[in-house]
Protein backbone atom coordinates (compact mmCIF):
# COMPACT_ATOMS: atom_id res chain seq x y z
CA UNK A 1 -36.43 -9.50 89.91
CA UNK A 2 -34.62 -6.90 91.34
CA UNK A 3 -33.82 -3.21 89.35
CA UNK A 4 -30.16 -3.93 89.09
CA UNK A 5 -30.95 -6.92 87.09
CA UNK A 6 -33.51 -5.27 84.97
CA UNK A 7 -31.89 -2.28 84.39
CA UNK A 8 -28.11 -5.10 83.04
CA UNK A 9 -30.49 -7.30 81.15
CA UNK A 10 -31.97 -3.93 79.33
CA UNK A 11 -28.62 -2.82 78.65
CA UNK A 12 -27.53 -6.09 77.29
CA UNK A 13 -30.36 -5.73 75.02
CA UNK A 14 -29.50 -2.45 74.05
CA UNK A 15 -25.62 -3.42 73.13
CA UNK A 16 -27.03 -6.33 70.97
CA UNK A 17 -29.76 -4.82 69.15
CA UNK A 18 -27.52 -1.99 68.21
CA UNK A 19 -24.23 -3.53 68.14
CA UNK A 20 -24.75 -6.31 65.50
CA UNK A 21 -24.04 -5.11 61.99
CA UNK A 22 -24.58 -7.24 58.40
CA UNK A 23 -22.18 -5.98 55.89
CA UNK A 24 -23.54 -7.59 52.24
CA UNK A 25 -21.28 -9.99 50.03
CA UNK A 26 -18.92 -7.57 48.29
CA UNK A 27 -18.40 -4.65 50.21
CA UNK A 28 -16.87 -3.83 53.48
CA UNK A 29 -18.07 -1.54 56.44
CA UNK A 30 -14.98 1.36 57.40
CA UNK A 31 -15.65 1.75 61.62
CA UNK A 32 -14.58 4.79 62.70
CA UNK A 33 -14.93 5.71 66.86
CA UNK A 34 -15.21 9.49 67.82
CA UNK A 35 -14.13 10.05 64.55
CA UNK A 36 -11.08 7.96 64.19
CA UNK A 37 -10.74 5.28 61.78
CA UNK A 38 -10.49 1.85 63.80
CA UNK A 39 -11.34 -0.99 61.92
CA UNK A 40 -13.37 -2.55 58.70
CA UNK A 41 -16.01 -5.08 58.78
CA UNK A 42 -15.82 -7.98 56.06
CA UNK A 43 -19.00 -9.19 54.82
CA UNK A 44 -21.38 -10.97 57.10
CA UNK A 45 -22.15 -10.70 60.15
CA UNK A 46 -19.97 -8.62 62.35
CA UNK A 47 -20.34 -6.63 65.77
CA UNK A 48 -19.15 -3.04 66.78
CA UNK A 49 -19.68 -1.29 70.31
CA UNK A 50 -23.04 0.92 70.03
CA UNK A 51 -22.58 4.52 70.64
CA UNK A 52 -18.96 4.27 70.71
CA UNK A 53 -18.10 2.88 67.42
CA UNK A 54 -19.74 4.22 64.45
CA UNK A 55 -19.71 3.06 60.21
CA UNK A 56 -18.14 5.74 58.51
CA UNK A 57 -18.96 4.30 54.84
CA UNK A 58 -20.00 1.23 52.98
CA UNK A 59 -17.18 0.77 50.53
CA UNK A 60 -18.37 -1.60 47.27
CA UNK A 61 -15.12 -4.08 46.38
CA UNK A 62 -16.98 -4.79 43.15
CA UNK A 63 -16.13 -3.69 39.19
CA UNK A 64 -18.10 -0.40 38.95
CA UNK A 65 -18.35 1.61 35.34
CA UNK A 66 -18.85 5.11 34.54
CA UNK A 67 -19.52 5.93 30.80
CA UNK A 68 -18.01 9.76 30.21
CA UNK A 69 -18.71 11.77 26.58
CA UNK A 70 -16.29 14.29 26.30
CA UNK A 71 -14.50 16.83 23.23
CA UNK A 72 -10.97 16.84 22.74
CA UNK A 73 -8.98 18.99 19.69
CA UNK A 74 -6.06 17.95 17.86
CA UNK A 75 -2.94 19.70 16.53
CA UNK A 76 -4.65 20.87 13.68
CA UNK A 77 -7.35 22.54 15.35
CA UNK A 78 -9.85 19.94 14.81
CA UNK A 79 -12.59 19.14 17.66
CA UNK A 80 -13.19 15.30 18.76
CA UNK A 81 -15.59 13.76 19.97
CA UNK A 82 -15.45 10.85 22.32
CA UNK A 83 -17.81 8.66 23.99
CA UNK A 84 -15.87 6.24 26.22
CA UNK A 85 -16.37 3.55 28.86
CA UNK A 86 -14.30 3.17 31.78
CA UNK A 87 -13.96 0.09 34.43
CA UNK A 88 -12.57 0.28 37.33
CA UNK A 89 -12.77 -1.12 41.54
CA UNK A 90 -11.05 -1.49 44.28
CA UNK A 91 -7.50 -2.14 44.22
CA UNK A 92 -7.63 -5.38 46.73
CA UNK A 93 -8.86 -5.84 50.09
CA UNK A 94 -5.92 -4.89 52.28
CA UNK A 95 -6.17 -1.98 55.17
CA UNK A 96 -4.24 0.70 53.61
CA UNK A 97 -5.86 0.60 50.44
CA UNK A 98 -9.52 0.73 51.85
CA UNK A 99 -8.56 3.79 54.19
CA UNK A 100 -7.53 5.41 51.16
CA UNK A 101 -10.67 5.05 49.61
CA UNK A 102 -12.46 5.63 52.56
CA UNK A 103 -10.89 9.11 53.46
CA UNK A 104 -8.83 10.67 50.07
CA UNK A 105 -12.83 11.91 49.50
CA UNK A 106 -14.78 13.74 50.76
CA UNK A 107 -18.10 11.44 48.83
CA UNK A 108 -18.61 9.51 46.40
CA UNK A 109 -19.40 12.84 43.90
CA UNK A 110 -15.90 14.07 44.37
CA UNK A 111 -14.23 10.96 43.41
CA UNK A 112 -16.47 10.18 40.18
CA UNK A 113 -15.65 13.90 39.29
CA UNK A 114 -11.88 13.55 39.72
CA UNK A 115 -11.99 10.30 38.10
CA UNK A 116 -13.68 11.40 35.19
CA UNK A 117 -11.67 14.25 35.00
CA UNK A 118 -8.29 13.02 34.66
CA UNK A 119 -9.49 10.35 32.00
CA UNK A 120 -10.46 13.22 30.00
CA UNK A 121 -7.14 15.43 30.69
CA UNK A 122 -4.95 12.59 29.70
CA UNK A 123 -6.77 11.80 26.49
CA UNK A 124 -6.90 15.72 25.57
CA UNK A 125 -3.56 15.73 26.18
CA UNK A 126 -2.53 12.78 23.71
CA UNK A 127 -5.01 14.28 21.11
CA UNK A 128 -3.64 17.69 21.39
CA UNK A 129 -0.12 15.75 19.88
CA UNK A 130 -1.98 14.42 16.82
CA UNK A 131 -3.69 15.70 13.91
CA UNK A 132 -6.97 14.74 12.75
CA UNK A 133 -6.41 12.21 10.18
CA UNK A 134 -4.83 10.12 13.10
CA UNK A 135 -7.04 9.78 15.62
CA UNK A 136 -9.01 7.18 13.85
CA UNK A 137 -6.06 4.45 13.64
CA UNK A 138 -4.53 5.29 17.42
CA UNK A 139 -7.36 3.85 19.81
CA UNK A 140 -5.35 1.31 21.22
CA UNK A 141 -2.48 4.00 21.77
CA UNK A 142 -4.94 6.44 23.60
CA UNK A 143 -6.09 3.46 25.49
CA UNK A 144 -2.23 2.72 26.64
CA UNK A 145 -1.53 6.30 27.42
CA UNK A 146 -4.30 6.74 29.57
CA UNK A 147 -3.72 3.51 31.52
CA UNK A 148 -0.20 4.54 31.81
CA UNK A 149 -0.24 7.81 33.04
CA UNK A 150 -3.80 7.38 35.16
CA UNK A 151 -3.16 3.55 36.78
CA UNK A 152 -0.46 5.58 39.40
CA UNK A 153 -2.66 7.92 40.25
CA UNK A 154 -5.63 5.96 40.81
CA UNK A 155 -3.08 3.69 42.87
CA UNK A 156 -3.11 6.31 45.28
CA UNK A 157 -6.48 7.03 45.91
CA UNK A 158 -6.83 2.83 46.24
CA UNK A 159 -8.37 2.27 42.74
CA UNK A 160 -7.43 0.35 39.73
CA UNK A 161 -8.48 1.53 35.74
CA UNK A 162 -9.36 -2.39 34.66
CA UNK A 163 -10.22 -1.23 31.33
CA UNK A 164 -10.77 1.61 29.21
CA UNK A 165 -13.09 1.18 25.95
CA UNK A 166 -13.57 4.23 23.02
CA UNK A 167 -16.80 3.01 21.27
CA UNK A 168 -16.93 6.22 19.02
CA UNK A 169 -14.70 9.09 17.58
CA UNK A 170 -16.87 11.54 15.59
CA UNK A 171 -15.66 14.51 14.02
CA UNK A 172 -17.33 18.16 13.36
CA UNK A 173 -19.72 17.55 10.62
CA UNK A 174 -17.52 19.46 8.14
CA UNK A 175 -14.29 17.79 8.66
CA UNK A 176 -16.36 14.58 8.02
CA UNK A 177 -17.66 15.40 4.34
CA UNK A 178 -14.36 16.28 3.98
CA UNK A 179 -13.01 13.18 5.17
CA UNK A 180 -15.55 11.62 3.14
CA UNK A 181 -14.63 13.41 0.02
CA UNK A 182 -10.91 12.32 -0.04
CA UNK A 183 -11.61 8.73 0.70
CA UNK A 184 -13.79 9.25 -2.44
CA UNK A 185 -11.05 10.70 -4.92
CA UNK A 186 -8.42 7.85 -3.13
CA UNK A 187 -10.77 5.37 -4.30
CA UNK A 188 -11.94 7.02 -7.78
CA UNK A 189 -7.90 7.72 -8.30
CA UNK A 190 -7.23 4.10 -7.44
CA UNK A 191 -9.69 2.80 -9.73
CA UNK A 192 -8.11 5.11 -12.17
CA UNK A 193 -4.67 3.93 -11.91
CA UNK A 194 -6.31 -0.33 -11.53
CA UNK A 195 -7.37 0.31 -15.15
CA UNK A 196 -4.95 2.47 -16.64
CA UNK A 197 -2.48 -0.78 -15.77
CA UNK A 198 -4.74 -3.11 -16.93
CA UNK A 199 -5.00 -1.48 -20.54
CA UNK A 200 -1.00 -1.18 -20.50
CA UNK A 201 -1.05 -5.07 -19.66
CA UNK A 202 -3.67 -5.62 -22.37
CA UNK A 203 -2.12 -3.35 -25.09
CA UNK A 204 1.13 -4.62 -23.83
CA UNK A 205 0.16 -8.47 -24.53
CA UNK A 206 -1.64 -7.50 -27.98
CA UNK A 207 1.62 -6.07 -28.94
CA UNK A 208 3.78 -9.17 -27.83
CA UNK A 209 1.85 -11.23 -29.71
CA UNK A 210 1.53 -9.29 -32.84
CA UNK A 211 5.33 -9.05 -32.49
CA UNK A 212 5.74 -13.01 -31.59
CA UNK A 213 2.66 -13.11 -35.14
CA UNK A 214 5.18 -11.51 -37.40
CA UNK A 215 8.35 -13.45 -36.00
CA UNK A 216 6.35 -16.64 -36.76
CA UNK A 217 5.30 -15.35 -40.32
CA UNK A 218 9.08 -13.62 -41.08
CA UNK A 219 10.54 -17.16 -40.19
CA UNK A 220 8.03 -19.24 -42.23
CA UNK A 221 8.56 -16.75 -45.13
CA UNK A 222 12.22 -17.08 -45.15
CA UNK A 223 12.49 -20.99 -44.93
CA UNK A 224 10.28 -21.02 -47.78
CA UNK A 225 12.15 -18.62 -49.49
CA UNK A 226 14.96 -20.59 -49.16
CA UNK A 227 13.28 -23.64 -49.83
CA UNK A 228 12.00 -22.09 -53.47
CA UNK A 229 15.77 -20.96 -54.21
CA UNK A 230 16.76 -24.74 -53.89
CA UNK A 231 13.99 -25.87 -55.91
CA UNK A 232 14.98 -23.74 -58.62
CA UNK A 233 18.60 -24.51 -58.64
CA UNK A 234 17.94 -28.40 -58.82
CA UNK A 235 15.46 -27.54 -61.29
CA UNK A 236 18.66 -25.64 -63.21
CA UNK A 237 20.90 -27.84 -62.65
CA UNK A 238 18.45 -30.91 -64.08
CA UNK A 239 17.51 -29.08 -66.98
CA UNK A 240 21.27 -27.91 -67.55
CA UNK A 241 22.22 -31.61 -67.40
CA UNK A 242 19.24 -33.00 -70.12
CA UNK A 243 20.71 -29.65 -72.38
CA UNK A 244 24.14 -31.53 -72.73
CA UNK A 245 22.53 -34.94 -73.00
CA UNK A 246 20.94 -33.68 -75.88
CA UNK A 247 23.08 -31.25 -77.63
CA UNK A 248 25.78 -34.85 -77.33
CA UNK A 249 22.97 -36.60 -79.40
CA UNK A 250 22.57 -34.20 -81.75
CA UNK A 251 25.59 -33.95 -82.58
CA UNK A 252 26.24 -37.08 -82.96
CA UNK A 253 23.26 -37.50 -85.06
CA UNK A 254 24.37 -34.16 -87.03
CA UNK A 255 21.13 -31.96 -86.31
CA UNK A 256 21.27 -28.76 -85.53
CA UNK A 257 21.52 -27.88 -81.91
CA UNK A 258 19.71 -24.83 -81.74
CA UNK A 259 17.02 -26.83 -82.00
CA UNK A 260 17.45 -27.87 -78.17
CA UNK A 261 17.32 -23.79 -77.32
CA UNK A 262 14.28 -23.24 -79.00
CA UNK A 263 12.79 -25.64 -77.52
CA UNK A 264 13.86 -24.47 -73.60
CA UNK A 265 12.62 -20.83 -74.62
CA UNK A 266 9.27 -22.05 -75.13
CA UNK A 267 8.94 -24.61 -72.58
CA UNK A 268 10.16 -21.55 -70.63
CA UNK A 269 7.11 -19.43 -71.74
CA UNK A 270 4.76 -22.12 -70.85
CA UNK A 271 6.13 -22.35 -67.53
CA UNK A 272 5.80 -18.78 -66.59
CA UNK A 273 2.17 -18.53 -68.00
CA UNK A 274 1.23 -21.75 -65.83
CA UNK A 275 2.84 -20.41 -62.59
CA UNK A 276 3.62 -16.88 -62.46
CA UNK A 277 0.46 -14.85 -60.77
CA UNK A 278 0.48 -11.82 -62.98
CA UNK A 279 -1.84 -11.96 -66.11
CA UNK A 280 0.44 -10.38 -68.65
CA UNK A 281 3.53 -11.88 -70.23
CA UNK A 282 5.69 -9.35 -72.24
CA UNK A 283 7.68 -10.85 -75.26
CA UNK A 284 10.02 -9.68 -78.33
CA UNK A 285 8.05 -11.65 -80.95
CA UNK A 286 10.17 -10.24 -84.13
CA UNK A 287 12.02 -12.34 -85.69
CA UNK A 288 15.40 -9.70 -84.36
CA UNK A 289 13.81 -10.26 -81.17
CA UNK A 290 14.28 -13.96 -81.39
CA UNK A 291 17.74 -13.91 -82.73
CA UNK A 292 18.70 -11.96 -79.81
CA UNK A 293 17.05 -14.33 -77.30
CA UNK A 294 18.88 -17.41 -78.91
CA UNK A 295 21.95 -16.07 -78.43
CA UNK A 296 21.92 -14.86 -75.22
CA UNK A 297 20.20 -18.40 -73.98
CA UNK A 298 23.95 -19.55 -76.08
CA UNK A 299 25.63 -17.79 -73.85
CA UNK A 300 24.21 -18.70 -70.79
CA UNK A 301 24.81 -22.26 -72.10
CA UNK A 302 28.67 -21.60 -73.20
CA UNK A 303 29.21 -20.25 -69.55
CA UNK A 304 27.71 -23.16 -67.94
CA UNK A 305 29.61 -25.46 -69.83
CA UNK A 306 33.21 -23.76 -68.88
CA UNK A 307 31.74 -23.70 -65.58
């Protein structure tokens, strides 16, 4: 074998041991030659011209996290504290966007460090709005600023925020017995004012019914009331009708009518002792004192009569 053939078939050798290159399933090679950028190398396996061509970086096309803990104050002077997970990759595939992430750093450091930083200036700056009793309710609004105002610029450097998560928000120890505290007195006044409006319903009811009681009572009182007035003018009016049947039949017979008088005074008597409720019965029993009954029970009679 001759030298010239040795010396082609060594070279050969040479260009394939060196120039074959695997590039792993999600990332891509950046090739740069004498320092230019020149090409990328999708994964698998790929070639590039040894000593000429040269991989610049090994870019990962995959969803990378970065977990950041940072301290934030609000309007009100109070200091926040965050602890915060962010995901992010590669924007897509195309040229462009993998020179940009191949060159806008310097390494890997720098970008992390910007990265991290301008997550943490655009939530400082949305915090710095708000006061403290706030920040507890607006995670999903920090989240939205920050993927506003950060998306464009990450655009730029060939990235993409995929998602931002706050797992915590802790206040200064003070601010959170405080917090503590108030929740307390809300709760102990709410309690308060739960029961104060239950006793007004209660007392409220108790009084409607007491009220509805005494309707009830009033009503029944008056229908008997009115009820006992009719009994006692049929019972008049019966008794005023056997007085004239009598007094005709005594005079007929020629007896003395007065008779029929005495006789409704002391039926009279009897009645009250059977039904009246009192225990003492107060009467004129002189013989003036009946004279004067007699005639006024004549009277009564003489008016009914013209009546």
């Amino acid at each position: 074998m001759s030298p010239i053939v040795i010396v082609a078939t060594v070279l050969l050798l040479i260009v394939f041991v060196f120039g074959i290159v695997t590039v792993n399933q999600g990332t891509v090679a950046v090739i740069t030659m004498f320092g230019k950028y020149s090409r990328i190398l999708r994964p698998g396996l790929n070639f590039k011209i040894p000593l000429l061509e040269n991989i610049y970086k090994r870019i990962s096309i995959q969803n990378r996290s970065v977990e950041l803990e940072f301290q934030a104050v609000t309007s009100d002077q109070a200091n926040v504290y965050f602890k915060s997970m962010l995901l992010y990759s590669v924007l897509n595939h195309e040229e462009e966007t993998i020179k940009n992430v191949a060159f806008k750093f310097i390494s890997e450091r720098d970008f992390m460090q910007a990265l991290v930083r301008t997550v943490e200036g655009n939530i400082r700056a949305f915090v710095a709005t708000r006061k403290q009793t706030e920040i507890l309710g607006l995670r999903k609004d920090i989240v939205d600023f920050v993927k506003d105002h950060v998306d464009s610029v990450l655009e730029s450097w060939g990235y993409h925020l995929m998602d931002l998560q706050i797992n915590d928000i802790t206040f200064d120890k003070a601010i959170i017995e405080s917090m503590s505290r108030v929740v307390a007195s809300n709760n102990l006044k709410a309690a308060a004012e739960n029961e104060g409006q239950a006793l007004l319903i209660t007392k409220t009811k108790a009084a409607e019914a007491e009220g509805n009681s005494i309707k009830i009572a009033a009503a029944a009182e008056r229908e008997a009331a009115q009820l006992r007035g009719q009994g006692v003018a049929l019972f008049r009016e019966e008794v005023a009708k056997g007085m004239t049947q009598a007094a005709e039949q005594m005079k007929q017979a020629n007896l003395d009518t007065n008779v029929i008088l005495f006789s409704m005074w002391t039926e009279a008597v009897k009645y009250f002792a059977e039904t009246s409720k009192g225990n003492v019965i107060f009467l004129d029993g002189s013989a003036e004192g009946m004279e004067k009954t007699m005639k006024q029970i004549q009277a009564m009679m003489i008016q009914k009569t013209n009546d």
